[in-house]
N, C-alpha and C. Protein backbone atom coordinates (compact mmCIF):
# COMPACT_ATOMS: atom_id res chain seq x y z
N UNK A 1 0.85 -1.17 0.00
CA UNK A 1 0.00 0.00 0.00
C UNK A 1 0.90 1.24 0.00
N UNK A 2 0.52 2.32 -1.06
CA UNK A 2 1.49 3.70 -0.61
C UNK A 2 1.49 4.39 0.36
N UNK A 3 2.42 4.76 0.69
CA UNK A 3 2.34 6.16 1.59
C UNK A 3 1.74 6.85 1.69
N UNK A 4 0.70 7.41 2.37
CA UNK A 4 -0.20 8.56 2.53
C UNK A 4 0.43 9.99 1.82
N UNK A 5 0.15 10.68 1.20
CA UNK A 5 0.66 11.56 0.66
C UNK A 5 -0.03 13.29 1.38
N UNK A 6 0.38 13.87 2.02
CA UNK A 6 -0.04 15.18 2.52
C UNK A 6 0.08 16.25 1.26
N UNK A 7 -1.42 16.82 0.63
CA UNK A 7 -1.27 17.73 -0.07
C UNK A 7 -1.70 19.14 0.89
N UNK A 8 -0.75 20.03 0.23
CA UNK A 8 -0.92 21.57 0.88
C UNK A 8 -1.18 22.38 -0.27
N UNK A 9 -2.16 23.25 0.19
CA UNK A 9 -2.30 24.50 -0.48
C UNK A 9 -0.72 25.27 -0.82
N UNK A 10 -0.62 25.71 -1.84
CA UNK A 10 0.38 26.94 -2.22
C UNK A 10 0.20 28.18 -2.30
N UNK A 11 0.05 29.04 -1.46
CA UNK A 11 -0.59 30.36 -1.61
C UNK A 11 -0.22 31.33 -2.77
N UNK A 12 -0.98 31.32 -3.94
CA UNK A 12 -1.10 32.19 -5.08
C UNK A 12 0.04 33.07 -5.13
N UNK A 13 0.00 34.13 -4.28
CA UNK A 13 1.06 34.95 -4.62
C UNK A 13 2.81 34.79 -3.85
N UNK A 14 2.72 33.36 -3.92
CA UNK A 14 3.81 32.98 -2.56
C UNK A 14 5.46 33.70 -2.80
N UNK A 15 6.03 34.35 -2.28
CA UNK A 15 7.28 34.97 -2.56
C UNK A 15 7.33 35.95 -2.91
N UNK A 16 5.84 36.61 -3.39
CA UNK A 16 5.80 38.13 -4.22
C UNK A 16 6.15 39.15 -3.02
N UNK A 17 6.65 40.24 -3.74
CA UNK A 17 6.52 41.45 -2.56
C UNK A 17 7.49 42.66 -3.87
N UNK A 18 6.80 43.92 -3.38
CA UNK A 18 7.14 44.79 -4.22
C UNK A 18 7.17 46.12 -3.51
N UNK A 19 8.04 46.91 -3.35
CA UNK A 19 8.17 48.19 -3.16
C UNK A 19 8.83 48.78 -4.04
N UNK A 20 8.26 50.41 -4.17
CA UNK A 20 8.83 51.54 -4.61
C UNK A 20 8.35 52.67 -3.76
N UNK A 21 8.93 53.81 -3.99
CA UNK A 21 8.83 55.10 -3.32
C UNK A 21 7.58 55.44 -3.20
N UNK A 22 6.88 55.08 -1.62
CA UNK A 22 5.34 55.45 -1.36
C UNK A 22 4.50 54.49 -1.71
N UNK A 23 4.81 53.66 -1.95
CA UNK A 23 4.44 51.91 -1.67
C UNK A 23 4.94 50.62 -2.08
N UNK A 24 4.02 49.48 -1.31
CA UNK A 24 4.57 48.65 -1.43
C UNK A 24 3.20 47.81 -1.19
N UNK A 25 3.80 46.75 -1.72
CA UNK A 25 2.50 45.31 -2.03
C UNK A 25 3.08 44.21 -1.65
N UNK A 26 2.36 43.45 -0.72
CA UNK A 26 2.26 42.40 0.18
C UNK A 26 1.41 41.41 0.01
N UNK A 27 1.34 40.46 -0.30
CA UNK A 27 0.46 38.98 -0.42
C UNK A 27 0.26 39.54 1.25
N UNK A 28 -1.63 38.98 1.42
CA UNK A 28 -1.52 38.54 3.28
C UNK A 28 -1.71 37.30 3.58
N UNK A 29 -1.67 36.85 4.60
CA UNK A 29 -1.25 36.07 4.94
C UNK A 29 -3.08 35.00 4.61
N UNK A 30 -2.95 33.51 4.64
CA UNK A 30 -3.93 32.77 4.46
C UNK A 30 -5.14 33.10 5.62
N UNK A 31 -6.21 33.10 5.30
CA UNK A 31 -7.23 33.72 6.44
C UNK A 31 -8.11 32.91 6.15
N UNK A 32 -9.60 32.55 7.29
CA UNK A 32 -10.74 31.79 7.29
C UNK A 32 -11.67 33.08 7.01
N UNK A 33 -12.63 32.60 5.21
CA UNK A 33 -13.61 33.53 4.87
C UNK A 33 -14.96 33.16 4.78
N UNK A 34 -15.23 33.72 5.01
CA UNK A 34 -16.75 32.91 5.31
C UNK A 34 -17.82 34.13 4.51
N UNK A 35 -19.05 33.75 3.49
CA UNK A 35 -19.81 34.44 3.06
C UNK A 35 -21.03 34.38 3.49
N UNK A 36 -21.69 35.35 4.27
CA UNK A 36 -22.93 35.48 4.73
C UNK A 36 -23.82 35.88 4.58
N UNK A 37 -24.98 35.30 4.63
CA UNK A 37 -26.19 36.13 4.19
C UNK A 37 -27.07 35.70 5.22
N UNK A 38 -27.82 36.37 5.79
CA UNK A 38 -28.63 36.41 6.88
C UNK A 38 -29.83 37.60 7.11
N UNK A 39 -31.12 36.96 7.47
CA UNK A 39 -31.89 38.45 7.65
C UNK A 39 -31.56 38.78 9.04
N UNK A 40 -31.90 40.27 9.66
CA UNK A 40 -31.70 41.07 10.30
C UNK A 40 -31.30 40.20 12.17
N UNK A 41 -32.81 39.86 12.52
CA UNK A 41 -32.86 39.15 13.46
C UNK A 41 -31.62 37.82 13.40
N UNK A 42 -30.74 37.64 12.78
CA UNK A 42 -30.29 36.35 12.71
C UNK A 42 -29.06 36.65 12.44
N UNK A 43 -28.81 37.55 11.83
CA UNK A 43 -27.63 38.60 11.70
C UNK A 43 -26.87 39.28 13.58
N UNK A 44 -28.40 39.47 13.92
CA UNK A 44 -27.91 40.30 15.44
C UNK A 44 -27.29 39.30 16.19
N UNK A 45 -28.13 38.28 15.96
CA UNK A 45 -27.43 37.02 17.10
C UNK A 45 -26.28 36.20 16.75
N UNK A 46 -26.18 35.89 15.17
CA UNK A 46 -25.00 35.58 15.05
C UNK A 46 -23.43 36.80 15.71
N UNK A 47 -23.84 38.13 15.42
CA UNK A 47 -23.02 39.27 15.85
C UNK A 47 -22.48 38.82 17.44
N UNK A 48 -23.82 38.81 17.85
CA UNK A 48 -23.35 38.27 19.58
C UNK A 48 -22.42 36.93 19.58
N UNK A 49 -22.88 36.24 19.00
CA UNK A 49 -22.27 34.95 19.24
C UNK A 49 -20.57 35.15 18.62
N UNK A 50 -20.27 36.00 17.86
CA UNK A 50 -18.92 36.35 17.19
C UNK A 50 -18.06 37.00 18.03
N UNK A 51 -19.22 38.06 18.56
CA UNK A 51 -18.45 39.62 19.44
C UNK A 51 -18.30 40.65 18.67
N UNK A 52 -18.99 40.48 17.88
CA UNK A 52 -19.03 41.42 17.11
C UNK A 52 -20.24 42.03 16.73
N UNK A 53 -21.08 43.23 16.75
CA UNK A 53 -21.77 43.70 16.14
C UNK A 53 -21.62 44.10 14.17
N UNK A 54 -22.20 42.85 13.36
CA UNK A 54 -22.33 43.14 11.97
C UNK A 54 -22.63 44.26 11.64
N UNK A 55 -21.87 45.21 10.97
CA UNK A 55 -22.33 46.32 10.29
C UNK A 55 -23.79 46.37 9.32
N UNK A 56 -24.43 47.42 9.63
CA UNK A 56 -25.24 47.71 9.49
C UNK A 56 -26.06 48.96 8.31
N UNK A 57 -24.67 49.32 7.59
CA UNK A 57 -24.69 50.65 6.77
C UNK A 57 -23.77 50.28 5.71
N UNK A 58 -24.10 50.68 4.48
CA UNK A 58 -23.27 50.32 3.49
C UNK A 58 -21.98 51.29 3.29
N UNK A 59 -20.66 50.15 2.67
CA UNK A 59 -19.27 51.02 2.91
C UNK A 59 -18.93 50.88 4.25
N UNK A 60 -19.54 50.01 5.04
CA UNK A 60 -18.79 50.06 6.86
C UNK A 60 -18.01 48.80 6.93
N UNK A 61 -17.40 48.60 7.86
CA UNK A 61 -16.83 47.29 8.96
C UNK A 61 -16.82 46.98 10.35
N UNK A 62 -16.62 46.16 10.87
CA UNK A 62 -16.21 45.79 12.28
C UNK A 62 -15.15 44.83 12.74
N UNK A 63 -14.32 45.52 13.29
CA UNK A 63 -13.62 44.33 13.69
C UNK A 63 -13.41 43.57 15.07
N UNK A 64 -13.30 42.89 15.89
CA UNK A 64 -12.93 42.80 17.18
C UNK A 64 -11.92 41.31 16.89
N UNK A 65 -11.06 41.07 17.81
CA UNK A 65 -10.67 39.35 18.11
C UNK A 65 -9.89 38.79 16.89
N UNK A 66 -9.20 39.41 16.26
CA UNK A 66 -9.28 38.97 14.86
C UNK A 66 -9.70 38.50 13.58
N UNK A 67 -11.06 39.60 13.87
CA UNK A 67 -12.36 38.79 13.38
C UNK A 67 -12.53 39.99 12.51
N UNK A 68 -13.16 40.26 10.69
CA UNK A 68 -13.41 41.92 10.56
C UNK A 68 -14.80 40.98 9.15
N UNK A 69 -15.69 42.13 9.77
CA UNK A 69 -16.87 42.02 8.87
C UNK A 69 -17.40 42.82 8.19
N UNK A 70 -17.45 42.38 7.21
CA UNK A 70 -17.59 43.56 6.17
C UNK A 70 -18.87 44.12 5.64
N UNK A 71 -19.26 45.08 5.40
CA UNK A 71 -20.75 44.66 4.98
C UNK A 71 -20.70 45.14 3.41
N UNK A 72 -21.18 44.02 2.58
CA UNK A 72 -21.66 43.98 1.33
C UNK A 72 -22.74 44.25 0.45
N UNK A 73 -23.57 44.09 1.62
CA UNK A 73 -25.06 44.67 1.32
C UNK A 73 -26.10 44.36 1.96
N UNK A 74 -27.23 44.41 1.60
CA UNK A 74 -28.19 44.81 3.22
C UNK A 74 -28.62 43.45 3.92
N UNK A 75 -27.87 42.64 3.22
CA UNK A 75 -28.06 40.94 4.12
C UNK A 75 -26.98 40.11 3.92
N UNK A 76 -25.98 40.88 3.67
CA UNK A 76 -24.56 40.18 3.03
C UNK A 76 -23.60 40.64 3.50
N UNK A 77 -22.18 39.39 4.09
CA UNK A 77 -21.37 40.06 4.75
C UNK A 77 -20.14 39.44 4.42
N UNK A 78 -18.77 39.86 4.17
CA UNK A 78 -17.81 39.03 3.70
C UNK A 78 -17.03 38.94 5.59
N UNK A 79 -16.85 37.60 6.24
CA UNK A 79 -16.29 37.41 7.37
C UNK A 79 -14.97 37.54 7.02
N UNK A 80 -13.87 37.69 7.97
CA UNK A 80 -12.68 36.91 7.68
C UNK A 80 -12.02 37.26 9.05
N UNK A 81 -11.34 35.93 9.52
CA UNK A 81 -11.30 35.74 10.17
C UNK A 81 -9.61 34.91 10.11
N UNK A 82 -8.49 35.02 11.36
CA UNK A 82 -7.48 34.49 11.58
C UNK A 82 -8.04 33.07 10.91
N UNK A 83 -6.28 32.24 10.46
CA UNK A 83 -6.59 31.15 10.61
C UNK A 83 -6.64 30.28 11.81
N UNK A 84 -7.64 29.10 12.24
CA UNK A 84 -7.40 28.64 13.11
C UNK A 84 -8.85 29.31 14.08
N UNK A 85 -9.81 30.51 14.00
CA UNK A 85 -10.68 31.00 14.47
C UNK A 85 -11.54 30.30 14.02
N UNK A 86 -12.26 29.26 13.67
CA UNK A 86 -13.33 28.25 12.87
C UNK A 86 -14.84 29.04 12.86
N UNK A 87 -14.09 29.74 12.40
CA UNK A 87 -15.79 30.72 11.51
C UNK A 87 -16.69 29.46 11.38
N UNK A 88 -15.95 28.61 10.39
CA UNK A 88 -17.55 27.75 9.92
C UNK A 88 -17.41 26.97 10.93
N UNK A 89 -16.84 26.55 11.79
CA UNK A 89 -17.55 26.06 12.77
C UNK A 89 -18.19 26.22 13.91
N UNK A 90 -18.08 27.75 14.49
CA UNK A 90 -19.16 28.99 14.98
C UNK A 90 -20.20 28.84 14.90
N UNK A 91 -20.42 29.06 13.23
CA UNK A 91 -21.71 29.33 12.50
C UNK A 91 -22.95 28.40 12.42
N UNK A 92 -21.62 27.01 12.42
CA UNK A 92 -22.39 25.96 12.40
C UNK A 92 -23.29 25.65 13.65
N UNK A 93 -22.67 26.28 14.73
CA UNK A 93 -23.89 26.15 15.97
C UNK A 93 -24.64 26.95 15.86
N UNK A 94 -24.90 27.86 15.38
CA UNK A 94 -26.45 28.91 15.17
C UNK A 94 -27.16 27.48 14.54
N UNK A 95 -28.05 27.78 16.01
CA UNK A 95 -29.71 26.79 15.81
C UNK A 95 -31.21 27.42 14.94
N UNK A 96 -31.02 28.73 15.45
CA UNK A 96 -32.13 29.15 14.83
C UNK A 96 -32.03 30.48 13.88
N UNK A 97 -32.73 30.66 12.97
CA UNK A 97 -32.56 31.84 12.03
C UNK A 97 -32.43 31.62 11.11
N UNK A 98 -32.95 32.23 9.97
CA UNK A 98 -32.49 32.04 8.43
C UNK A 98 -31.47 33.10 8.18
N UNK A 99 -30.08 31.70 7.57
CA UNK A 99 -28.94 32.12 7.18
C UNK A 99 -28.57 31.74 6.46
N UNK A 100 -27.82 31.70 5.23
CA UNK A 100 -26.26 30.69 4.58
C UNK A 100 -24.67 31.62 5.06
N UNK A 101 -23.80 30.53 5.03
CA UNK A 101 -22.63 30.94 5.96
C UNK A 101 -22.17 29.60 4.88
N UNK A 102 -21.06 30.44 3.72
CA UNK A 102 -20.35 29.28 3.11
C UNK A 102 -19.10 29.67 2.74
N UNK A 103 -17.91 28.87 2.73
CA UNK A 103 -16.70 28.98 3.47
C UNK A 103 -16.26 28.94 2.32
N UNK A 104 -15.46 30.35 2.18
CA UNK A 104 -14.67 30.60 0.25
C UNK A 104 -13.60 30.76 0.81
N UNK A 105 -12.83 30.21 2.08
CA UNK A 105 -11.72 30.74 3.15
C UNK A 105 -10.13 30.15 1.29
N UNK A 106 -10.92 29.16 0.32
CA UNK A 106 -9.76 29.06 -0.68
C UNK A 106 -9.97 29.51 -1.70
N UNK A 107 -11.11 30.39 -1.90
CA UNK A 107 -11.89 30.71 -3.33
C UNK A 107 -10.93 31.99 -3.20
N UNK A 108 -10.45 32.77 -2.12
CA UNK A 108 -9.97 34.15 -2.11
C UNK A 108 -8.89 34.00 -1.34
N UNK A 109 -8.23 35.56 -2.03
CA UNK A 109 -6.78 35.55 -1.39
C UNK A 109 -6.74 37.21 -0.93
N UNK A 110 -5.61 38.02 -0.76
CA UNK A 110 -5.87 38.77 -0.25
C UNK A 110 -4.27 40.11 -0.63
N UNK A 111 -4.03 41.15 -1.21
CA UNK A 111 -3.05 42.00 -1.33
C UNK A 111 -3.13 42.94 -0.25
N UNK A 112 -1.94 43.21 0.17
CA UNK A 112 -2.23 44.80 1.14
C UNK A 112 -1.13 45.41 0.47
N UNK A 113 -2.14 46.75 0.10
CA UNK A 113 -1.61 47.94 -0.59
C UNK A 113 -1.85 48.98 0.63
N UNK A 114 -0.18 49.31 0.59
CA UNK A 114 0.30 50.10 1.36
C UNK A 114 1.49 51.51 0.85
N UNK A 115 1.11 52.49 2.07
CA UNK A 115 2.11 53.68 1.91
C UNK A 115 0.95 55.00 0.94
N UNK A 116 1.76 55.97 1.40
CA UNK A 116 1.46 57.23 0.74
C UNK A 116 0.21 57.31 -0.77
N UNK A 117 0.97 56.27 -1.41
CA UNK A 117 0.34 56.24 -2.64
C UNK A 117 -0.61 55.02 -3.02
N UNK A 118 -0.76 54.64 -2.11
CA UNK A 118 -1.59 53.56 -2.04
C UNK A 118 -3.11 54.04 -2.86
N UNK A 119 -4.11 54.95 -2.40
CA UNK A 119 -4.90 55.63 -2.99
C UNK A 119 -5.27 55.76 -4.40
N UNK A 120 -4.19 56.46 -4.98
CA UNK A 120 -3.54 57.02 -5.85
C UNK A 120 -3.39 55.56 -6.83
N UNK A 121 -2.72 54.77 -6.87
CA UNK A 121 -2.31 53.45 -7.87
C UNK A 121 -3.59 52.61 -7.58
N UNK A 122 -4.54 52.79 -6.52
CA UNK A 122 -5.56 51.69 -6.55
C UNK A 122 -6.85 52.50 -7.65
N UNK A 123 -6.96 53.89 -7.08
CA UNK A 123 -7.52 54.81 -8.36
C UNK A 123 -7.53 54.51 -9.55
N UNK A 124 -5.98 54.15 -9.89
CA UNK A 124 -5.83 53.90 -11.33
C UNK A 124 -6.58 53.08 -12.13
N UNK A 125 -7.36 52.02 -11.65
CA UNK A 125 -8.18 50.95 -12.16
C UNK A 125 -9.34 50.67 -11.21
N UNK A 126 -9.76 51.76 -10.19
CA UNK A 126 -10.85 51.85 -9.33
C UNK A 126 -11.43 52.50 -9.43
N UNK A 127 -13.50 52.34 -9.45
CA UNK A 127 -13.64 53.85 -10.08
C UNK A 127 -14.34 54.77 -9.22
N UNK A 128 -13.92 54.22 -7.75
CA UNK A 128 -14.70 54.93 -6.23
C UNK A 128 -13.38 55.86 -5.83
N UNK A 129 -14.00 56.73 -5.24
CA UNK A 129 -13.41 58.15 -4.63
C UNK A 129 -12.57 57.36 -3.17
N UNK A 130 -11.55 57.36 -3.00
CA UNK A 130 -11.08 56.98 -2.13
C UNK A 130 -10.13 57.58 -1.18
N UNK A 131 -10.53 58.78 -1.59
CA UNK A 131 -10.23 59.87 -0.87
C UNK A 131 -10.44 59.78 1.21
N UNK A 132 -9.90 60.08 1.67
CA UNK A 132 -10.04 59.67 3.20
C UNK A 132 -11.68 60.41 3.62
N UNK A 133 -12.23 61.62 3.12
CA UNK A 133 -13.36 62.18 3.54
C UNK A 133 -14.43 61.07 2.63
N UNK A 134 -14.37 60.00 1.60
CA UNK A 134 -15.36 59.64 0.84
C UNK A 134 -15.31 58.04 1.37
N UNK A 135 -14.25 57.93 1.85
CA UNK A 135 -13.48 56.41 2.14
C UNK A 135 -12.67 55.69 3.21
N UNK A 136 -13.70 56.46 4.11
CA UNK A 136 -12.23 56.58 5.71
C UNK A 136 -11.98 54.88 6.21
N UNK A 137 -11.18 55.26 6.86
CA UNK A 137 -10.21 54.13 7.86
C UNK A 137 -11.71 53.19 8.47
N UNK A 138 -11.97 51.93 7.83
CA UNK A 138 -12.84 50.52 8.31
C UNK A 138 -14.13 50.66 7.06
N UNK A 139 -13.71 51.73 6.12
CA UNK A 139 -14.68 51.50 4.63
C UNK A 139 -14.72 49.82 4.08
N UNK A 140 -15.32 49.81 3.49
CA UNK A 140 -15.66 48.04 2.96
C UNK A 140 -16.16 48.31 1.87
N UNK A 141 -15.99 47.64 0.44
CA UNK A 141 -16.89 47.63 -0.94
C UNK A 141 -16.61 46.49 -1.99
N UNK A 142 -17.57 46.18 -2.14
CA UNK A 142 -17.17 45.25 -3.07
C UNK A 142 -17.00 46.25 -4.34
N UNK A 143 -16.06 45.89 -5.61
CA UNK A 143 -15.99 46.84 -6.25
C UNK A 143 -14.96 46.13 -7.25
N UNK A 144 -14.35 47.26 -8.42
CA UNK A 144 -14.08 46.72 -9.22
C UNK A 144 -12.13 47.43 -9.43
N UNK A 145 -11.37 46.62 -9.95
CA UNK A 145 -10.01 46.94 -9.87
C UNK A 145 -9.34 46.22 -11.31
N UNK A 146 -9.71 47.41 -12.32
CA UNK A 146 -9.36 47.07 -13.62
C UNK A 146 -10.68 45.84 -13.95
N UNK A 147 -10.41 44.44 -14.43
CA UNK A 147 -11.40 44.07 -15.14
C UNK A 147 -12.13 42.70 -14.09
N UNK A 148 -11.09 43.00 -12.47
CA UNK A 148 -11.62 42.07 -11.55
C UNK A 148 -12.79 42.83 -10.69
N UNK A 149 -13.26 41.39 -10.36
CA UNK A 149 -13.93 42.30 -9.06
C UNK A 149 -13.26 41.53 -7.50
N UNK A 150 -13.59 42.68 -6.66
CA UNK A 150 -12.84 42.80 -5.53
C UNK A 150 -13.38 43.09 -4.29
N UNK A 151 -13.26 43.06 -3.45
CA UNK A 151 -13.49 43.70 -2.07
C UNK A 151 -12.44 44.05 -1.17
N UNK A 152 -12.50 45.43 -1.01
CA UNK A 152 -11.73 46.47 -0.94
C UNK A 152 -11.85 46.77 0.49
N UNK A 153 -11.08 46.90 1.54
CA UNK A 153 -11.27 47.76 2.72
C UNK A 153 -10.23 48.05 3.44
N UNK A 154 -10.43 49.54 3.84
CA UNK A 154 -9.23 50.71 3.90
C UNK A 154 -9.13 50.21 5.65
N UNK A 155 -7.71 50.06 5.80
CA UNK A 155 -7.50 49.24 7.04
C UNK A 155 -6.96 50.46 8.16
N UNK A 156 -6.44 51.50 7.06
CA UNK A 156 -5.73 52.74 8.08
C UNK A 156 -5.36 53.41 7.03
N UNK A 157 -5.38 54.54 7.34
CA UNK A 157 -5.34 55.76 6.20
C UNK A 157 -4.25 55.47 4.65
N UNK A 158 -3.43 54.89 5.23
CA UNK A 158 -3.03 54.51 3.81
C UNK A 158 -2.46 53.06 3.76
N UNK A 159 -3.33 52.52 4.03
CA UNK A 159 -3.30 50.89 4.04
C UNK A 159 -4.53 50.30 3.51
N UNK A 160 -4.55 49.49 2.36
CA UNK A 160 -6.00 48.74 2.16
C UNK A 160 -5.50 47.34 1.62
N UNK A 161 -6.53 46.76 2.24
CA UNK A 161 -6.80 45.22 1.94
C UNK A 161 -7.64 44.57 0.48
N UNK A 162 -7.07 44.46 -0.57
CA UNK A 162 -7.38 44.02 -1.38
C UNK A 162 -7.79 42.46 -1.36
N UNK A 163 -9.07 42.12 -1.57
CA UNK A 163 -9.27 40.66 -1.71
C UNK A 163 -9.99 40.01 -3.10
N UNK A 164 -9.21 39.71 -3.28
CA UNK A 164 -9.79 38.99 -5.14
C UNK A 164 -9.91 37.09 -5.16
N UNK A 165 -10.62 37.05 -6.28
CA UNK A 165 -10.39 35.70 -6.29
C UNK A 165 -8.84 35.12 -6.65
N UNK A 166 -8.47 34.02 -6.13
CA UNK A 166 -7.38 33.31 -6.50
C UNK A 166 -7.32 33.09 -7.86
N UNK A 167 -8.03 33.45 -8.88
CA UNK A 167 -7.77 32.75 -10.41
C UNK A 167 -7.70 34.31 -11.04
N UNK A 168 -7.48 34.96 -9.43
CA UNK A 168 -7.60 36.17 -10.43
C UNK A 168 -6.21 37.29 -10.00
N UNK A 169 -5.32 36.28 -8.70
CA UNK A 169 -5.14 37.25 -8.25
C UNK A 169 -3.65 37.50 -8.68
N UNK A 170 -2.63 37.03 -9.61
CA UNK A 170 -1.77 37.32 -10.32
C UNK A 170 -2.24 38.29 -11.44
N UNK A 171 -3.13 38.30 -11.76
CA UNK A 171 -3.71 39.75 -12.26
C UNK A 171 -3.88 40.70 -11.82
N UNK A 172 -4.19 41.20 -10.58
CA UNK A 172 -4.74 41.73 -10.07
C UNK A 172 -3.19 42.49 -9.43
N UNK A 173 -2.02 41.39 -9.33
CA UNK A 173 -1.31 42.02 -8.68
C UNK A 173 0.15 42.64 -9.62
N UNK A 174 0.01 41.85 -10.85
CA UNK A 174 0.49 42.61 -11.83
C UNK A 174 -0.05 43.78 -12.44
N UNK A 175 -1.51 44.19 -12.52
CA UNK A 175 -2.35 45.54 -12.70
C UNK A 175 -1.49 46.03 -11.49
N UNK A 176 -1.74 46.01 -10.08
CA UNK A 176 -1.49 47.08 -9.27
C UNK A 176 0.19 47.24 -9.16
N UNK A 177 1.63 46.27 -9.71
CA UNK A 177 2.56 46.87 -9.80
C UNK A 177 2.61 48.00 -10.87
N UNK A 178 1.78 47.49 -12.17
CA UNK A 178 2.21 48.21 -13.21
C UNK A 178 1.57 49.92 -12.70
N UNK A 179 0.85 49.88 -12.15
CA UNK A 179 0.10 51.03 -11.23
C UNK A 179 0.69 51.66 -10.59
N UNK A 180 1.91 50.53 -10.08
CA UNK A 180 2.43 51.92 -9.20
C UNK A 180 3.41 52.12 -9.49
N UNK A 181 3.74 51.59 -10.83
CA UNK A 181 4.90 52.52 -11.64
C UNK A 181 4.96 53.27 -12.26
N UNK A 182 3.53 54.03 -12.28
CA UNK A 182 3.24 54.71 -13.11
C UNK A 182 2.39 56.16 -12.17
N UNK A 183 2.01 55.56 -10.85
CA UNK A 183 1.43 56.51 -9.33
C UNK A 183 2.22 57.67 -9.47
């Protein structure tokens, strides 16, 4: 009989990293994502059961515990969560409420665009105002970055978390060097 063979994930952008003057781009690190949809009442209690109060206003977040929730829209929430925090297995104890809670923790990966010009090179192929008065520090959007789509959220004034799909995200991160050679 063979040897058991251990397969591992390879994280998409593994080894990348890029700086120039007023930024720099970072693969982050592997995270548990979880996609939610829930009505209101079922939303509140899952919040409790997290520690977190789900945002409630579009363009917001929350974070507590290593936990940040995003809100996507008026019953939709992108989780993400450390690895090792078992979102889906949290979720899975909510007994009552209408919800789905389904785990894309490998469907997505994640860039942090950082420094001065961060703004500025994500602009380049973004077509929201991201200006700090239109886009402040714990903004959230799903949205678009050249010909992907994305979900976007500004982590600290010139720090944002880019999250794309994995089939997308060597694109995504060759658009934003060529971006900021040009910022």
């Amino acid at each position: 009989m063979p040897d058991s063979v251990m397969i591992e994930r390879i994280h998409p952008l593994l080894d990348r990293a890029f700086a120039t003057a007023g930024l720099s781009l970072a693969p982050c690190g592997e995270a548990e994502r979880i996609s939610l949809r829930a009505d209101a009442e079922t939303a509140s209690a899952i919040g409790v059961m997290l520690g977190l109060e789900l945002p409630k206003r579009p363009k917001t977040s929350a974070s507590a515990s290593g936990l940040a929730a995003l809100w996507l829209g008026p019953d939709e929430w992108l989780l993400i969560g450390e690895l090792g925090s078992d979102l889906a297995g949290r979720l899975a104890r909510v007994e009552n409420g209408t919800f789905s809670a389904v785990d894309i923790s490998h469907r997505n990966t994640a860039i942090l665009v950082s420094g001065p010009k961060a703004a500025d090179t994500l602009n380049s192929g973004c077509p929201q105002d991201l200006s700090l008065a239109a886009f402040p520090v714990g903004a959230a959007s799903r949205t678009l970055l050249a010909k992907s789509e994305i979900v976007l959220l500004r982590e600290a004034e010139n720090s944002f978390r880019v999250e794309c799909w994995r089939s997308f995200s060597d694109y995504v991160w060759k658009y934003l060097v060529d971006a900021a050679k040009s910022a």
